[in-house]
Protein backbone atom coordinates (compact mmCIF):
# COMPACT_ATOMS: atom_id res chain seq x y z
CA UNK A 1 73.25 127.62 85.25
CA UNK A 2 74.55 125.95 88.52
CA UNK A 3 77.83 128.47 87.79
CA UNK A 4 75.77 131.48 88.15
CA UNK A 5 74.05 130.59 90.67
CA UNK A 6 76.76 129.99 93.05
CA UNK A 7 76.95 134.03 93.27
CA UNK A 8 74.95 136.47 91.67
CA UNK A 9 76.58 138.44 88.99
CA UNK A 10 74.79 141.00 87.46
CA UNK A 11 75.55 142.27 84.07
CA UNK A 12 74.35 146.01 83.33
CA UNK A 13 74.09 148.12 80.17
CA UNK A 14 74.77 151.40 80.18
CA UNK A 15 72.70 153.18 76.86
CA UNK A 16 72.34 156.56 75.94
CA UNK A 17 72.83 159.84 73.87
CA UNK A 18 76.37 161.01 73.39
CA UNK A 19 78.07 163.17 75.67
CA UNK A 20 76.14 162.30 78.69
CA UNK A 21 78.93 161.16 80.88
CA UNK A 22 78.48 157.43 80.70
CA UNK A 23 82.14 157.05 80.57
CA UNK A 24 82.80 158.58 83.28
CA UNK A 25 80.75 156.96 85.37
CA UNK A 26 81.79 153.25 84.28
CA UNK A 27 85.52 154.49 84.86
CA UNK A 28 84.19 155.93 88.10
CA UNK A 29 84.32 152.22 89.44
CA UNK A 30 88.14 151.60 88.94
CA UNK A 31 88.11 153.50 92.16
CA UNK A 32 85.93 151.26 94.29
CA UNK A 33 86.17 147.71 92.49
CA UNK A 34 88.28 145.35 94.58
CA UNK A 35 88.91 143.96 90.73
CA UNK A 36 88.87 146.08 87.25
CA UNK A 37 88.95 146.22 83.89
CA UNK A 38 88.31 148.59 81.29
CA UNK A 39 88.29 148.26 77.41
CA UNK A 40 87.00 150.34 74.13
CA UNK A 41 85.52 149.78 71.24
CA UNK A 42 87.85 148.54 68.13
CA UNK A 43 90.29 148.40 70.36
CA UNK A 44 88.31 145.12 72.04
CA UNK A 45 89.57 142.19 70.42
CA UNK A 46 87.93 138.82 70.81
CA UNK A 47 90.98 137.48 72.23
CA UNK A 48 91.19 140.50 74.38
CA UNK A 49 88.73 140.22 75.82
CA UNK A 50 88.35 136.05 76.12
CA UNK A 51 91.38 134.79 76.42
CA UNK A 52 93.85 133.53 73.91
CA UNK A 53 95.98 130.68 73.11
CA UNK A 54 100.14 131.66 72.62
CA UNK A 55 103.45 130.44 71.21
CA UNK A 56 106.09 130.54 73.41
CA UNK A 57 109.59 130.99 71.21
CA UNK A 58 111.67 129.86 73.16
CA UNK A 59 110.55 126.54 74.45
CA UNK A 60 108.16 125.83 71.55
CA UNK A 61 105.35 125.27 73.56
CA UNK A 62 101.45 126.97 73.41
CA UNK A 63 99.76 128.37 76.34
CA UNK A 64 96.69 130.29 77.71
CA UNK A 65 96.71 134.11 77.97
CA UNK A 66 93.94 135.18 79.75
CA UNK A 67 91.86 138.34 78.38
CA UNK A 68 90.33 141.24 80.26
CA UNK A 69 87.23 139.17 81.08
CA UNK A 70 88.89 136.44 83.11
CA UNK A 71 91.54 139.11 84.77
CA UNK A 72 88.91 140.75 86.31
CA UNK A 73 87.32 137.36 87.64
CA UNK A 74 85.92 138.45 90.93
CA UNK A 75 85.49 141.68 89.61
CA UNK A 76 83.83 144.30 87.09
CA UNK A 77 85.31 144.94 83.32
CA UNK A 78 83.59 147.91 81.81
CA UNK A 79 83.29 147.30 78.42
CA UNK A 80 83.37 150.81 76.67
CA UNK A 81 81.86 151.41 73.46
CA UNK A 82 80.51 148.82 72.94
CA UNK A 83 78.57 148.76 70.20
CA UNK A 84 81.22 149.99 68.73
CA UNK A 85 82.98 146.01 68.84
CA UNK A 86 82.67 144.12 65.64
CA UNK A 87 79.71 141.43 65.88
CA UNK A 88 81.77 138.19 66.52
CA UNK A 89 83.86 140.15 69.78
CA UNK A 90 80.79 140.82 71.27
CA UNK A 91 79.53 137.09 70.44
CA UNK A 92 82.27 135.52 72.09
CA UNK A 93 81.06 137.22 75.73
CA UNK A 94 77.74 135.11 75.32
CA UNK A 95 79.06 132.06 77.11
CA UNK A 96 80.86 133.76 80.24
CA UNK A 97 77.63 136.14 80.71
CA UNK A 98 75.60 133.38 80.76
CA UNK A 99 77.69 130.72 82.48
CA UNK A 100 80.84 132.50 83.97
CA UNK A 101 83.78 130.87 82.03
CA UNK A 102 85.30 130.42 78.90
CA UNK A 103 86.11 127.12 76.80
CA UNK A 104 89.03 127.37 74.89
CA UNK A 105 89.65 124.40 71.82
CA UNK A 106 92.66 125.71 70.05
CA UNK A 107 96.15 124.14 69.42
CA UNK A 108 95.59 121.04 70.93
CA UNK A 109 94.66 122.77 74.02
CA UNK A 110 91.58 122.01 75.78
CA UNK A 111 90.25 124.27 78.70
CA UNK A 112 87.63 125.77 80.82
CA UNK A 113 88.35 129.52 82.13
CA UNK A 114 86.38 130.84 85.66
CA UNK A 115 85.26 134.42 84.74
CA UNK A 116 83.11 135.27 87.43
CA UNK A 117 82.96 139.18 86.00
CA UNK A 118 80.34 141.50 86.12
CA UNK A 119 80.11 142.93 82.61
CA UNK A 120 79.28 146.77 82.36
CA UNK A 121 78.95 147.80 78.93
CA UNK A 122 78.75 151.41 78.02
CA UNK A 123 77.06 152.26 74.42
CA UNK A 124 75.56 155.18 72.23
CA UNK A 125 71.99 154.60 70.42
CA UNK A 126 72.20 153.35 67.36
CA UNK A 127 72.01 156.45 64.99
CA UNK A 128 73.62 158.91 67.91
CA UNK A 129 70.17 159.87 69.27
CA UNK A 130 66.97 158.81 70.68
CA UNK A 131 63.62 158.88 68.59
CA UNK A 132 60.84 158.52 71.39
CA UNK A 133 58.50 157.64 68.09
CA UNK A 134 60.46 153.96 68.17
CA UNK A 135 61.00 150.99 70.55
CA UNK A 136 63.67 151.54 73.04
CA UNK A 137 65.00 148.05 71.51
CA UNK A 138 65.02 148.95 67.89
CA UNK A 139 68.13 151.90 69.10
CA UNK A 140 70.13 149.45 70.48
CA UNK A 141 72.90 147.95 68.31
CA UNK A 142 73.25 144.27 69.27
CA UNK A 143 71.16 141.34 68.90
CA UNK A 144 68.35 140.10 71.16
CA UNK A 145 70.25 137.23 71.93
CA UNK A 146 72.84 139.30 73.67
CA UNK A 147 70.39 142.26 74.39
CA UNK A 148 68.84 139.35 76.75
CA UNK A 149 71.70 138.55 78.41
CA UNK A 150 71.85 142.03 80.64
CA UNK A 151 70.33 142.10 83.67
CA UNK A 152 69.71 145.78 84.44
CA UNK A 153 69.76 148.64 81.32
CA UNK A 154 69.74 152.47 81.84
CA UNK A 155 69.57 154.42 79.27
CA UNK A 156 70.61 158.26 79.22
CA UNK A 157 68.65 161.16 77.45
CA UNK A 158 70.31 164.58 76.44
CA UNK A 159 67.26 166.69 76.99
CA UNK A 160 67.65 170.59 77.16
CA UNK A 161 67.06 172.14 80.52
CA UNK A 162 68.03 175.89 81.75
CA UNK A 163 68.61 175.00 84.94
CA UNK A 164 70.34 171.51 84.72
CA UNK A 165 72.66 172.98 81.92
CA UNK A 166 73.86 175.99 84.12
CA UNK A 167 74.85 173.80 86.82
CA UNK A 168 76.50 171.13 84.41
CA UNK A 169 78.80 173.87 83.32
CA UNK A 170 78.97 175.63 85.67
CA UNK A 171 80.23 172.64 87.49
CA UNK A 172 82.83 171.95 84.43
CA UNK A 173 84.32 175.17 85.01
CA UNK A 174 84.62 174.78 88.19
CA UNK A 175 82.77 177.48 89.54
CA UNK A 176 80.42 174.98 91.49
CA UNK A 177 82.24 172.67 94.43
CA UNK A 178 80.60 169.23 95.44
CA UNK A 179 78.98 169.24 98.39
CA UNK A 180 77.91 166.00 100.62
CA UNK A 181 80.24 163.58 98.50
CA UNK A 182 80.77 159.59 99.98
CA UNK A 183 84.43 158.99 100.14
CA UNK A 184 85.92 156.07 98.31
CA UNK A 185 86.27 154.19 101.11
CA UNK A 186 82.88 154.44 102.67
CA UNK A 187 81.25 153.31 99.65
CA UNK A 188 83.40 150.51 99.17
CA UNK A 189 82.40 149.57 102.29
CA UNK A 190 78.54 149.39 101.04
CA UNK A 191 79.96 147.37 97.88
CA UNK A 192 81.20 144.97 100.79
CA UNK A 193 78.41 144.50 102.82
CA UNK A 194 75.87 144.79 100.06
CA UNK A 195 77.29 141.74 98.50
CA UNK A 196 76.59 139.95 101.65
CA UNK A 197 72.73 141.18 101.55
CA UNK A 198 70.44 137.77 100.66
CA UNK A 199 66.99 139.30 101.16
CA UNK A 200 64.03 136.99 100.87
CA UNK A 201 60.70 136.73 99.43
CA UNK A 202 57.48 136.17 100.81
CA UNK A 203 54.27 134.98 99.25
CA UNK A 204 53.11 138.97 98.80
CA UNK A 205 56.40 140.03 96.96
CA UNK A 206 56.47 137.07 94.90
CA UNK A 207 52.88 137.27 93.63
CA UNK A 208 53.46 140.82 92.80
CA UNK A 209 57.03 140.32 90.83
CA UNK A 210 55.17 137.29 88.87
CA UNK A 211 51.93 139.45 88.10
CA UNK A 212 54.37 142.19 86.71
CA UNK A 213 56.49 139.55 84.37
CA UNK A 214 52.99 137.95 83.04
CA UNK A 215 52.06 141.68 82.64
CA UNK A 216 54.98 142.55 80.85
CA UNK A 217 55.20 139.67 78.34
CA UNK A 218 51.19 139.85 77.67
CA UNK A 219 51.63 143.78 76.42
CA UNK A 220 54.48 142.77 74.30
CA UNK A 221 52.53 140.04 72.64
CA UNK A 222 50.28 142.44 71.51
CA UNK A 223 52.65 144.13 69.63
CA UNK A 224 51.93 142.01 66.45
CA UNK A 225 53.45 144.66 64.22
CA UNK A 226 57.09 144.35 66.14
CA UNK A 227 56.72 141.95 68.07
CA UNK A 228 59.29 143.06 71.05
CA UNK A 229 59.19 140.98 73.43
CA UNK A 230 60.89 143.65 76.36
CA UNK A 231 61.12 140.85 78.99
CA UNK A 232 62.58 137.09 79.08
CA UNK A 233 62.93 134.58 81.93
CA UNK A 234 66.62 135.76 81.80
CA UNK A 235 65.15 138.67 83.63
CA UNK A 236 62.84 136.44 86.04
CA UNK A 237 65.65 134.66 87.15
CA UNK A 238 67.61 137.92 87.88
C-alpha cells in the first residue's frame, strides 16, 4: 500500500524451541527502541492490542482507547507468545501489518488509527519442538495468510553441544563476564542512522534477487504433495 510505503516497516517473527532465549532478546529492545511495547499470550486481547471503543460514565459519551499497537506507532511492540493468542486476536493485526492503521466501526464511531509499528512476534513450534522430517511451515501455528505477512523469520533450534552448553551456564552462573559488549547508546545510534540508509539497486543485484524469487517459487511448485509455497510477492516487495 501507499501507507507502507511511505517508510519501511518491517515485521519479524521470532520461532523456535523452548527455552532458547527468544524472550529475552525481544525484551532486549525496550532498551534501545525510541518507542515500545510488549504483550503475552492470553493476556493479548484483541482490543489490547487494536484499539477499543469506551464509555465514559460520567459524561455519557464513547471514545477511542488506543491498544498496544497504535501506542507504539513509531515504534516496535513485541508480541510475546504469540501463538499462544486466540485466532481472531491475531486476525485483527492483519490490517495494520499490511497497511499501518486500524479502522474502527463501533458505537456510532467511525475512525482510521496510524500504527506505523514494527511487529515482533515471539513463538514456540507448534508441538514444543522441531521435527527436521517436516516443512518448517507445517510447525508454525498461524495461518498462511498471516504467516505471509512477516517480512523476516528466524527460527531457533535447541541442539546439544558440549561446548556451547558449558559456556551457556557457565555464563548463567555467572562465572563467565561479557567481554566486547556495544553500549545502549552506541547501538541506538546505529538504529538511528540505519533508518536513514536507502541503498539502491543496480541492474546486477536486481537480476540476481528476481532469479532467486522465480527460483524459490518454481521448487515450491513442485511440491505437489504439500504444496508450500515458502515465498510470496509480500516478500518481493520487502
Amino acid at each position: 500500500s501507499e501507507l507502507k510505503k511511505e517508510r519501511d516497516i518491517p515485521h519479524i517473527l521470532l520461532v523456535g524451541d523452548p527455552a532458547v532465549a527468544k524472550t529475552k532478546l525481544a525484551k532486549a529492545l525496550e532498551t534501545i527502541a525510541i518507542k515500545y511495547r510488549y504483550t503475552a499470550g492470553v493476556r493479548s486481547s484483541k482490543a489490547g492490542m487494536t484499539a477499543m471503543v469506551i464509555k465514559d460514565d460520567f459524561l455519557g459519551t464513547w471514545g477511542i482507547e488506543g491498544g498496544a499497537v497504535v501506542l507504539a506507532n513509531g515504534g516496535i511492540c513485541v508480541a510475546d507468545e504469540f501463538d499462544k493468542m486466540t485466532p481472531d486476536d491475531r486476525d485483527a493485526l492483519h490490517e495494520q501489518m499490511e497497511d499501518l492503521q486500524f479502522t474502527i466501526d463501533k458505537a456510532n464511531i467511525h475512525a482510521t488509527l496510524i500504527a506505523k509499528t514494527a511487529i515482533l512476534a515471539v513463538a514456540n513450534w507448534k508441538g514444543s519442538r522441531f521435527n527436521a522430517n517436516e516443512e518448517i511451515y507445517s510447525h508454525i501455528n498461524m495461518p498462511d495468510s498471516l504467516i505471509s505477512r512477516f517480512d523476516a523469520y528466524f527460527c531457533f533450534y535447541d541442539k546439544p553441544d558440549k561446548t556451547k552448553d558449558r559456556n551457556v551456564i557457565e555464563h548463567m552462573l555467572g562465572l563467565k563476564e561479557s567481554i566486547g559488549e556495544i553500549s545502549t547508546e552506541l547501538f541506538r545510534k546505529y538504529i538511528i542512522y540505519a533508518k536513514k540508509f536507502n541503498p539502491k539497486l543496480d541492474d546486477k543485484a536486481k537480476k540476481k534477487i528476481a532469479d532467486l524469487y522465480v527460483g524459490i517459487r518454481e521448487q515450491s511448485g513442485n511440491q505437489l504433495d504439500r504444496m508450500v509455497i515458502t515465498i510470496t510477492a509480500r516478500q518481493g516487495d520487502a
